[in-house]
Protein backbone atom coordinates (compact mmCIF):
# COMPACT_ATOMS: atom_id res chain seq x y z
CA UNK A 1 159.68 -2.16 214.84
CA UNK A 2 159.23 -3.99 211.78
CA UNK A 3 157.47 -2.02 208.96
CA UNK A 4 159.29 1.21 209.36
CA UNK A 5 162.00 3.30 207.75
CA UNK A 6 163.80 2.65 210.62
CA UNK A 7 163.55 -1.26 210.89
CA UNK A 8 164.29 -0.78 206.67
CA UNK A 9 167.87 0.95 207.17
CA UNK A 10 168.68 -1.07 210.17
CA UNK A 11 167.82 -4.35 207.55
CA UNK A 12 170.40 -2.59 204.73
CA UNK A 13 173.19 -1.21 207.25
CA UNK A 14 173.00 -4.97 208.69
CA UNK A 15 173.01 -6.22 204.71
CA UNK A 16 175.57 -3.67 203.21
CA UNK A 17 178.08 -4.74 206.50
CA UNK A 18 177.69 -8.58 206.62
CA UNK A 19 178.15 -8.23 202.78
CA UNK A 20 174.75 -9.32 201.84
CA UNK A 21 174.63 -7.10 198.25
CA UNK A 22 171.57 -9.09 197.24
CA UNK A 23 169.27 -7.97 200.31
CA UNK A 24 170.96 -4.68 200.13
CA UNK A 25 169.70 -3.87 196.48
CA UNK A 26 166.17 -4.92 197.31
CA UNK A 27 166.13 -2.54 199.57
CA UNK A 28 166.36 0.26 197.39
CA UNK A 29 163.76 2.57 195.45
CA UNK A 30 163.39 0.44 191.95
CA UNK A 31 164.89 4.43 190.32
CA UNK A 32 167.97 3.93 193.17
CA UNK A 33 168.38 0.32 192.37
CA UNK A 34 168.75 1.10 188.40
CA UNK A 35 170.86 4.03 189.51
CA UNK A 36 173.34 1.94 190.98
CA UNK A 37 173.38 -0.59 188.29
CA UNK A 38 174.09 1.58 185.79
CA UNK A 39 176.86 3.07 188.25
CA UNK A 40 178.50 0.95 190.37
CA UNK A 41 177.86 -2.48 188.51
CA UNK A 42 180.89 -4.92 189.78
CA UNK A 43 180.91 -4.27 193.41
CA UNK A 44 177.91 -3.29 194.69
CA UNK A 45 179.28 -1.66 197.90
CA UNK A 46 182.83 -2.10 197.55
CA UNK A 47 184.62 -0.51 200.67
CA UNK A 48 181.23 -0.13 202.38
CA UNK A 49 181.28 -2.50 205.33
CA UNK A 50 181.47 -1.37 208.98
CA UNK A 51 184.93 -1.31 210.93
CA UNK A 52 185.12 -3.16 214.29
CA UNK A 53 183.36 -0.54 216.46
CA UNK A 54 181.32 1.07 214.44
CA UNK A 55 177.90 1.75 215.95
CA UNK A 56 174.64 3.53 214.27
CA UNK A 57 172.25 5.82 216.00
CA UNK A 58 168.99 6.70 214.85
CA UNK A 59 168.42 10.05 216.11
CA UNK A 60 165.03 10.96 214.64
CA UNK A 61 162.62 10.20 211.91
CA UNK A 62 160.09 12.35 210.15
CA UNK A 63 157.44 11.42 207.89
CA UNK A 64 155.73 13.30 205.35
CA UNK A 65 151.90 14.05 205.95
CA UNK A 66 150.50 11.60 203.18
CA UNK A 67 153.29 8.73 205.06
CA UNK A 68 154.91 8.14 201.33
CA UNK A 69 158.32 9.69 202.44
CA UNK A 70 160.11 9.89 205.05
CA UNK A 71 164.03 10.48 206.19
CA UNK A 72 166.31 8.95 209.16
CA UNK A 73 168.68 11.25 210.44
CA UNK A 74 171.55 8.98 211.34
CA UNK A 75 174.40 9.36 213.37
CA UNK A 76 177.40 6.91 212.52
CA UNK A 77 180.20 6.41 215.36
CA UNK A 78 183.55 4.75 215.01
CA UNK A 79 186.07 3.83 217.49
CA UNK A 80 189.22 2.72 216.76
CA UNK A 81 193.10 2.66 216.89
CA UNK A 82 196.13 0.40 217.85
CA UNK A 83 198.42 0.51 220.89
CA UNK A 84 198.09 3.58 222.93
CA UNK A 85 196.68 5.67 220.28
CA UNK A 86 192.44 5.37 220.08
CA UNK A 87 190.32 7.85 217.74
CA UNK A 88 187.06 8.54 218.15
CA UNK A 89 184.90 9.67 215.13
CA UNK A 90 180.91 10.97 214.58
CA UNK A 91 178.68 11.98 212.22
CA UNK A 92 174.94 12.44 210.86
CA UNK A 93 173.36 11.86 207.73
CA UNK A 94 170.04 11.86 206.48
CA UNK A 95 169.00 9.50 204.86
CA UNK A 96 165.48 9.61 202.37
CA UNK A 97 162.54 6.16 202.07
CA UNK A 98 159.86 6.12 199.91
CA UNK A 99 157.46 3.77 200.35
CA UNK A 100 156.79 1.82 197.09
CA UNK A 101 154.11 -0.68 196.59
CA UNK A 102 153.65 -0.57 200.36
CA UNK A 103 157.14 -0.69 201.77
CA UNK A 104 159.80 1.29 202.92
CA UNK A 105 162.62 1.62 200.50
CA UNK A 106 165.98 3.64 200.64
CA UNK A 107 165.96 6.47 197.61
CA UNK A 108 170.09 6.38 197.81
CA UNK A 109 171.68 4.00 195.16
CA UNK A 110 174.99 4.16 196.87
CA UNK A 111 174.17 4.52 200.81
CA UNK A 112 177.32 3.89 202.92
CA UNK A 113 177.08 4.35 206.10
């Protein structure tokens, strides 16, 4: 649903993996965005992008009480492999929004999921 944390990491993941670094940025905090400028000026999300099979799961959401924060609990899983041999990989994260000026924004200068 559009307006929510959710809908605002689904808009980076989507970004950050079709190599949209522009629409990626603006999707961070303004403190994460200057965070990542100072530290990983050059390429934005260098080695970032998702693998064939890769698939994310929201699992749950929580919001603070005053709605200014709120974190996605993630889970990321990969499939992949060659020939006969297939792996199989999973795992969470949480991830922390803030809204700012009205609008979810991720708090993570270098979220790679």
């Amino acid at each position: 649903e559009p307006g929510t944390p959710e809908a605002t990491l689904q808009t980076y993941v989507d970004a950050v993996w079709s190599g949209d670094s522009t629409l990626a940025l603006s999707l961070l905090t303004e403190k994460a965005r200057k965070d990542h400028e100072e530290n990983y000026s050059g390429s934005p999300f260098l080695n970032c992008g998702s693998e064939a099979g890769s698939m994310l799961i929201v699992e749950r959401v929580t919001r603070s009480a005053d709605d200014t924060q709120a974190t996605v609990i993630v889970r990321v899983e990969s499939f992949g492999g060659s020939g006969i041999s297939w792996d199989r990989s999973s795992w969470t994260r949480d991830v922390a929004l803030v809204r700012e000026a009205g609008e979810w924004r991720i708090a993570d200068a270098y979220l790679c999921l």
